[in-house]
C-alpha atoms as a PDB file:
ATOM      1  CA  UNK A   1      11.247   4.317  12.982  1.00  0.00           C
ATOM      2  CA  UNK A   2       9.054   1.616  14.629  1.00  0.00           C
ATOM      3  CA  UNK A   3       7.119   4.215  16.634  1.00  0.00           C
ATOM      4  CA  UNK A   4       6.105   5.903  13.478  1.00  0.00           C
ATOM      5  CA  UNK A   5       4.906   3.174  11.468  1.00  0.00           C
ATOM      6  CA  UNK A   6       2.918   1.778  14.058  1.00  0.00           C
ATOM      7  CA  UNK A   7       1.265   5.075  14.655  1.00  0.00           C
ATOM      8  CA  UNK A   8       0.015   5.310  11.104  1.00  0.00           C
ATOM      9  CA  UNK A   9      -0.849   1.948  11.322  1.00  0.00           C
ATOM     10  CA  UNK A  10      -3.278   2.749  14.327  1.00  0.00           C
ATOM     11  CA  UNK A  11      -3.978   6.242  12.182  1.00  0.00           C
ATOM     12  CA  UNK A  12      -5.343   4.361   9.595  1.00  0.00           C
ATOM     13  CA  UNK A  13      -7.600   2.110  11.427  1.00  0.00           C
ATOM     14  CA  UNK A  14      -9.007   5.372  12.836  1.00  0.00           C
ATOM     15  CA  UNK A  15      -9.864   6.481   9.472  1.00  0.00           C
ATOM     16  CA  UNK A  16     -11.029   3.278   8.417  1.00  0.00           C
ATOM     17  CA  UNK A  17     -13.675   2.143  11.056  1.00  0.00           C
ATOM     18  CA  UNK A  18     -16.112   5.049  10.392  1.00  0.00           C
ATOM     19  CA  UNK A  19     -16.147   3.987   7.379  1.00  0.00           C
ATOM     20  CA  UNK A  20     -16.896   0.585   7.817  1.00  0.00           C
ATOM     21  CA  UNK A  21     -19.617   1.472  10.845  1.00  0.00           C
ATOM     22  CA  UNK A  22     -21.468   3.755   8.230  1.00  0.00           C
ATOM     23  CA  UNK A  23     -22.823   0.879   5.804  1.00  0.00           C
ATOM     24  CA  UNK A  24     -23.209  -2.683   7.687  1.00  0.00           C
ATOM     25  CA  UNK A  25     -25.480  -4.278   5.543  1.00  0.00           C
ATOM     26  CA  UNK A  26     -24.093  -3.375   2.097  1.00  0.00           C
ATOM     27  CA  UNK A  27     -21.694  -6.137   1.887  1.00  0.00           C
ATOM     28  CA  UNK A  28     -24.997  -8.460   1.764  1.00  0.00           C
ATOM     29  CA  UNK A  29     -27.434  -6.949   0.041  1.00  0.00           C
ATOM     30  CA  UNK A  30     -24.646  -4.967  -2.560  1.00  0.00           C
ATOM     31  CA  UNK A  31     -25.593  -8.100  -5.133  1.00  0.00           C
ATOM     32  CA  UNK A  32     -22.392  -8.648  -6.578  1.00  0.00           C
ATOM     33  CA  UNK A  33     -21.465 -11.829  -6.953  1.00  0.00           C
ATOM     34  CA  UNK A  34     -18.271 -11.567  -9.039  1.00  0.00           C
ATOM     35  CA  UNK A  35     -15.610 -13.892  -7.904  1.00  0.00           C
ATOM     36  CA  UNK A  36     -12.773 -11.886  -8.819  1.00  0.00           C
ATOM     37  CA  UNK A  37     -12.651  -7.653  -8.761  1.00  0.00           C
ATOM     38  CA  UNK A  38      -9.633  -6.729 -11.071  1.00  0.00           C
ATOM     39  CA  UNK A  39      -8.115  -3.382 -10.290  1.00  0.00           C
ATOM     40  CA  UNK A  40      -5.249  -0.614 -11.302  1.00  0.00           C
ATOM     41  CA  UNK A  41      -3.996   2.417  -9.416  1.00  0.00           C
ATOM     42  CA  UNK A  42      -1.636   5.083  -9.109  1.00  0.00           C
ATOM     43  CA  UNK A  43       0.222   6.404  -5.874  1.00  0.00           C
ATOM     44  CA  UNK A  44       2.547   9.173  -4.901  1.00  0.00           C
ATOM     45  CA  UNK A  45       3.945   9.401  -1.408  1.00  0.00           C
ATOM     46  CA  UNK A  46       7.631   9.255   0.342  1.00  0.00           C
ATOM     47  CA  UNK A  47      10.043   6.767   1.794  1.00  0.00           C
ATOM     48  CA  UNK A  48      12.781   6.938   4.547  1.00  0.00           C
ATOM     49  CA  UNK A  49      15.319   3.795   4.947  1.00  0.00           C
ATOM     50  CA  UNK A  50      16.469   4.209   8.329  1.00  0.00           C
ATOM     51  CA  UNK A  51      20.653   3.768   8.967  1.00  0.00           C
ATOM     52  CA  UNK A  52      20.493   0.397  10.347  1.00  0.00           C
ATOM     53  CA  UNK A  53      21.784  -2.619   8.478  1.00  0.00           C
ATOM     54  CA  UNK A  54      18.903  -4.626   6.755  1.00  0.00           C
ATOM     55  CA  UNK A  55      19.067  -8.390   5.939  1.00  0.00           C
ATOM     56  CA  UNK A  56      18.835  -7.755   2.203  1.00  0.00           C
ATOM     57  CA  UNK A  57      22.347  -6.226   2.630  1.00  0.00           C
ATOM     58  CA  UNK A  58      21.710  -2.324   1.912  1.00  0.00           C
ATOM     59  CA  UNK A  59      25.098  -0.441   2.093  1.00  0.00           C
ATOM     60  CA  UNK A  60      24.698   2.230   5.293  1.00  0.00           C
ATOM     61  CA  UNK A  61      24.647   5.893   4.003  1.00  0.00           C
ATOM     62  CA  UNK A  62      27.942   7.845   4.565  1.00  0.00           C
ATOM     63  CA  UNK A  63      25.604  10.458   6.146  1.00  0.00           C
ATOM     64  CA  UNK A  64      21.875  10.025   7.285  1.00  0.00           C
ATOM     65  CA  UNK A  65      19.384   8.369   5.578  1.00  0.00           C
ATOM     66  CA  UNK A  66      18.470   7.085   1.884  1.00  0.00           C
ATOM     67  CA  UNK A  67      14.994   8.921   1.295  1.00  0.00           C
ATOM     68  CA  UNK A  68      13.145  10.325  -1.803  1.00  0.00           C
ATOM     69  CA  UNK A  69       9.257  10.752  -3.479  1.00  0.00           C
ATOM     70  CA  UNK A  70       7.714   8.111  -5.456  1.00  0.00           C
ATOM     71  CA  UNK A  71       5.466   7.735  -8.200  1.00  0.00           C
ATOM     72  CA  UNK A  72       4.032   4.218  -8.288  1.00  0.00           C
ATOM     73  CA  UNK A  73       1.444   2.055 -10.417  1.00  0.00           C
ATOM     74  CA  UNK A  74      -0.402  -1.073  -9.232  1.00  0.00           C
ATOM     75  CA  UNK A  75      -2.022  -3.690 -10.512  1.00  0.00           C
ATOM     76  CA  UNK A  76      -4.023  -6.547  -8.487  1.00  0.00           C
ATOM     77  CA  UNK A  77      -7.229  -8.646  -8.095  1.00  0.00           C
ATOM     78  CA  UNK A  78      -9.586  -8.610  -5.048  1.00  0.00           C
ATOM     79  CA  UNK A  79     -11.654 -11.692  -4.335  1.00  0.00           C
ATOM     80  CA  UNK A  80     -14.490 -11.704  -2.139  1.00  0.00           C
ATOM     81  CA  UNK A  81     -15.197 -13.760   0.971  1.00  0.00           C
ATOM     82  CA  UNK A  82     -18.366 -13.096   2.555  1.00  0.00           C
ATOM     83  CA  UNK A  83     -17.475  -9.682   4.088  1.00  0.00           C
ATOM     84  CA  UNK A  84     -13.719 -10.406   3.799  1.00  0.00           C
ATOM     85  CA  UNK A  85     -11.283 -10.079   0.882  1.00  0.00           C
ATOM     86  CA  UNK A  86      -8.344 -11.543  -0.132  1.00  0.00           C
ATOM     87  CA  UNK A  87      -6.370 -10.288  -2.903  1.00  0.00           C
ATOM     88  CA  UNK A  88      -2.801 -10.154  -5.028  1.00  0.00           C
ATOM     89  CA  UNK A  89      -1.275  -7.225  -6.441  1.00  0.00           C
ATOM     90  CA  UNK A  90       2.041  -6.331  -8.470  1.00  0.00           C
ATOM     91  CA  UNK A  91       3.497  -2.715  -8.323  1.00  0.00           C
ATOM     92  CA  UNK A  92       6.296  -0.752  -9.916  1.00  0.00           C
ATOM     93  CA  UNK A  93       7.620   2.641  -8.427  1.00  0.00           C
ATOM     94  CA  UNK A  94      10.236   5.359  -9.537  1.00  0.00           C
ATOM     95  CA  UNK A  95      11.931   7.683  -7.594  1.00  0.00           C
ATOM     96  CA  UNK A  96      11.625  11.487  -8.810  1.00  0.00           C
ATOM     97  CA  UNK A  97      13.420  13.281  -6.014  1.00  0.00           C
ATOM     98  CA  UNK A  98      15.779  11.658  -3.583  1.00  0.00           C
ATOM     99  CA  UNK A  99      17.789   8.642  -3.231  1.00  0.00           C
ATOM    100  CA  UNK A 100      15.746   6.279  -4.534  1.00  0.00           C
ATOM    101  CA  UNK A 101      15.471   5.016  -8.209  1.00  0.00           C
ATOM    102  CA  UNK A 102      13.117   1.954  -8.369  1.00  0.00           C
ATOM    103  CA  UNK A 103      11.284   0.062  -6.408  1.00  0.00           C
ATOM    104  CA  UNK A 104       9.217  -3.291  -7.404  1.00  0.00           C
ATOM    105  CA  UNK A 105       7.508  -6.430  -6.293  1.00  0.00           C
ATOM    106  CA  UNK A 106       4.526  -8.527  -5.353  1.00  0.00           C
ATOM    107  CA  UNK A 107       2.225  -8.453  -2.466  1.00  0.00           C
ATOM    108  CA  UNK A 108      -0.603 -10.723  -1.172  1.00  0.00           C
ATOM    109  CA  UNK A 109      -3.399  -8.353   0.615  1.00  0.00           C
ATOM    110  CA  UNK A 110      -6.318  -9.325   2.468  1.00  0.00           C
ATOM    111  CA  UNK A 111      -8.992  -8.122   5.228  1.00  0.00           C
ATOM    112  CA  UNK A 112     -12.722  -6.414   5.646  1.00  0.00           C
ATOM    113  CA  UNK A 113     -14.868  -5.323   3.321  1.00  0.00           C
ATOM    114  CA  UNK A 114     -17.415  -2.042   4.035  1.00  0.00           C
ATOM    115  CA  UNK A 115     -19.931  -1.398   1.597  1.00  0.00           C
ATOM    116  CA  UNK A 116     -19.869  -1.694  -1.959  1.00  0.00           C
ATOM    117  CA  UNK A 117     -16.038  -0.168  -2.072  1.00  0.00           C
ATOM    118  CA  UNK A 118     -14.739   0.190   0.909  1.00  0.00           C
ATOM    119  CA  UNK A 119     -11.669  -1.873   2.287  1.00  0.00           C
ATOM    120  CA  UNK A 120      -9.207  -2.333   5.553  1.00  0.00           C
ATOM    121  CA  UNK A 121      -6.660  -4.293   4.574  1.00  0.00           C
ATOM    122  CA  UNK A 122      -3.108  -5.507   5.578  1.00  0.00           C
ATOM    123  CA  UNK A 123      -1.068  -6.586   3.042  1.00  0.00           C
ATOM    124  CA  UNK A 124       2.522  -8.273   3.215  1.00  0.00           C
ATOM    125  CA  UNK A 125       4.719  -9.289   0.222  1.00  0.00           C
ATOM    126  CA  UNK A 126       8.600  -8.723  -1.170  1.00  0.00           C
ATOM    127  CA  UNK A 127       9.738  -5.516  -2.385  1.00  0.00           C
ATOM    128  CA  UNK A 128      12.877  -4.892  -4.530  1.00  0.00           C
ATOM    129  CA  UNK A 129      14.984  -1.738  -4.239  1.00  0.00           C
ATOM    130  CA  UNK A 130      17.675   0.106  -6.544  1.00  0.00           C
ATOM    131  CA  UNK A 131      19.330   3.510  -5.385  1.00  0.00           C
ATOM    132  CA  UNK A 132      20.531   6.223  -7.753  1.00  0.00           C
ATOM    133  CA  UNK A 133      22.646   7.319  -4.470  1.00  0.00           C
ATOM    134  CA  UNK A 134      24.798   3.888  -5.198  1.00  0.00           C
ATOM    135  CA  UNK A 135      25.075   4.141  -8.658  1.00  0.00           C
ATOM    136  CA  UNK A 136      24.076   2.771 -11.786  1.00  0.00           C
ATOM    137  CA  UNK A 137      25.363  -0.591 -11.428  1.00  0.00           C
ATOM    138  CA  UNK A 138      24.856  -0.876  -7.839  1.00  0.00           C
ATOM    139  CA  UNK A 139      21.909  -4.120  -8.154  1.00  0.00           C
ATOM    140  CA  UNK A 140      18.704  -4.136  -6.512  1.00  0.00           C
ATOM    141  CA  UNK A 141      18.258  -4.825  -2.954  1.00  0.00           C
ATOM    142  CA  UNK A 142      15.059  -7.022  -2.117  1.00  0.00           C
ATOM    143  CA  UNK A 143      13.107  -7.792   1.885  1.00  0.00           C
ATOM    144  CA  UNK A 144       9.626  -8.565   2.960  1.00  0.00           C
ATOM    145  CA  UNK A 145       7.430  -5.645   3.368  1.00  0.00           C
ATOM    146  CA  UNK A 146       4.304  -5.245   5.482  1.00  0.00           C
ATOM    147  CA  UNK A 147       1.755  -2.640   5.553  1.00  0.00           C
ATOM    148  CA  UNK A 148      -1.700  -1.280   6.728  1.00  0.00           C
ATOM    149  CA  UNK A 149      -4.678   0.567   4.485  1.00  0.00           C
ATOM    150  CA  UNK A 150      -7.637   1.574   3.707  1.00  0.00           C
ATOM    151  CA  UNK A 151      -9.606   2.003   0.723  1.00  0.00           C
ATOM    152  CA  UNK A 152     -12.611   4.388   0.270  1.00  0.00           C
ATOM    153  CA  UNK A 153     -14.833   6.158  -2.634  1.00  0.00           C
ATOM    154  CA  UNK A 154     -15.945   9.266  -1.910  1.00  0.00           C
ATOM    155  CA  UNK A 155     -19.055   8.979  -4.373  1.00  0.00           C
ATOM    156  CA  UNK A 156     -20.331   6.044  -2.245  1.00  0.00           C
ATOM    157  CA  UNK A 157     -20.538   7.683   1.128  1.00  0.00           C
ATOM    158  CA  UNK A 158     -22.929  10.236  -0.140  1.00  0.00           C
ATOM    159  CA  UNK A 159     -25.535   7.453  -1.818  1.00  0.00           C
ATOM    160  CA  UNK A 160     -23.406   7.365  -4.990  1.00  0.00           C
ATOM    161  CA  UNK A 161     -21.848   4.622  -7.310  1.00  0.00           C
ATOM    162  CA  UNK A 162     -17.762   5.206  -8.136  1.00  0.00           C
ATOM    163  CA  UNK A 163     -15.419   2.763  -9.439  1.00  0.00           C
ATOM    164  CA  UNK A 164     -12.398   5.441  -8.153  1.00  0.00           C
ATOM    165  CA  UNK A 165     -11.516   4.377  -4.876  1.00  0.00           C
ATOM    166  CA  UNK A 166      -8.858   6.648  -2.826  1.00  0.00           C
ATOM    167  CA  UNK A 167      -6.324   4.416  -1.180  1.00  0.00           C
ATOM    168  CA  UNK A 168      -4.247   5.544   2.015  1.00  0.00           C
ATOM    169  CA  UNK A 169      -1.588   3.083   2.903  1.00  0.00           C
ATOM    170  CA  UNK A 170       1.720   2.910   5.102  1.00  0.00           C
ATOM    171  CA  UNK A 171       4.234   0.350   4.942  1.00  0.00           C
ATOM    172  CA  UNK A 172       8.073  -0.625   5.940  1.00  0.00           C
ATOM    173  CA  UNK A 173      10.935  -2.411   4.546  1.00  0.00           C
ATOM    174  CA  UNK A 174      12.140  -5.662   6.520  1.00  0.00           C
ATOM    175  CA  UNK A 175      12.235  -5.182  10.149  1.00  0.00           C
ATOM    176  CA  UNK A 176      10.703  -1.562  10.324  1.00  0.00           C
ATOM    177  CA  UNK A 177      13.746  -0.488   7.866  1.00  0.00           C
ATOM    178  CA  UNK A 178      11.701   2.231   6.278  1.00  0.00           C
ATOM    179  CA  UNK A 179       8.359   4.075   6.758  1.00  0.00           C
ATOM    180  CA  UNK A 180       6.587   4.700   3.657  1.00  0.00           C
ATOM    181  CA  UNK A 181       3.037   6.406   3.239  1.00  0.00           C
ATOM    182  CA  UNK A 182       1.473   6.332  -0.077  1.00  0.00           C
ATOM    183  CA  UNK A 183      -2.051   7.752  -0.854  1.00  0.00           C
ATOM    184  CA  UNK A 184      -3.163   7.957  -4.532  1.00  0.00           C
ATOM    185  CA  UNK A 185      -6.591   6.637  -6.980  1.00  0.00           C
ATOM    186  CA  UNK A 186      -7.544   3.094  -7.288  1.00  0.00           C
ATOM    187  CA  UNK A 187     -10.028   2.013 -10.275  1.00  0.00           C
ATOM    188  CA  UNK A 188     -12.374  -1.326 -10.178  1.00  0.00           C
ATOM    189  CA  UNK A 189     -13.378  -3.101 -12.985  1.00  0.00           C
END
């Protein structure tokens, strides 16, 4: 499980440094001088617990893995630091297929800047967990999480203005519990 999130987490500082190598002087010259960048999004992706006991006392599956899809909504602030960010963000998920029913809880983000829009970020917070595979009373489950992205609009690399950003992201559960890659549409305000 390790081996896999660390190899989207060098996968996404592939993607990310072209990005950031394509606009140097934007950050400086971009003119905005708001202190705080509100912003809301919506992600699908997939997660995999792996069928190791975690600290935040997950049952082991009789059989494999827990796993499922996700739909999930976010809601945070970025705040600018010269060409650095730092940033908070909230987020609620639901499981559509799978093992997994919710998931919530709170991050702190922070890293580079690139351009008017673009980000590479790391982001570590707490993360709650309920299974429908335990059943309806079963309580929520809740670790650290850490995680790797990037954030990009596609309008901006060809000259343009966009408030849309696309987000790729990858993060795990505790000690490398789960992997979970998430892409989906950010909007700035």
């Amino acid at each position: 499980m390790r081996k896999i999130f660390w190899t989207a987490a060098a996968a996404a500082v592939f993607v990310a440094v072209p990005a950031m190598a394509q606009d140097g002087d934007a950050v400086e010259s971009s003119g905005n001088t708001r202190a705080i960048q509100p912003y809301v999004g919506i992600l699908g992706g997939y997660e995999r617990f792996d069928n190791e006991a975690t600290h935040s006392g997950i049952p082991m599956p009789a059989s494999g893995s827990y796993k499922g899809g996700l739909v999930e909504g976010v809601v945070g602030v970025n705040v600018p630091v010269g060409p650095l960010f730092v940033g908070a963000e909230g987020s609620v998920a639901k499981g559509f297929t799978g093992d997994i029913d919710w998931e919530y809880g709170a991050a702190g983000r922070f890293g580079v800047r690139s351009g008017d829009s673009g980000l590479f970020y790391g982001k570590v917070g707490y993360r709650w967990v309920n299974f429908d595979a335990l059943g309806k009373n079963s309580g929520d489950y809740g670790e650290m999480v850490y995680g790797v992205g990037t954030e990009f609009a596609p309008a901006a690399m060809s000259g343009g203005k966009s408030n849309v950003r696309v987000r790729l992201e990858v993060d795990t559960y505790g000690n490398a519990h789960s992997f979970r890659p998430m892409a989906g549409l950010i909007a700035a305000f």
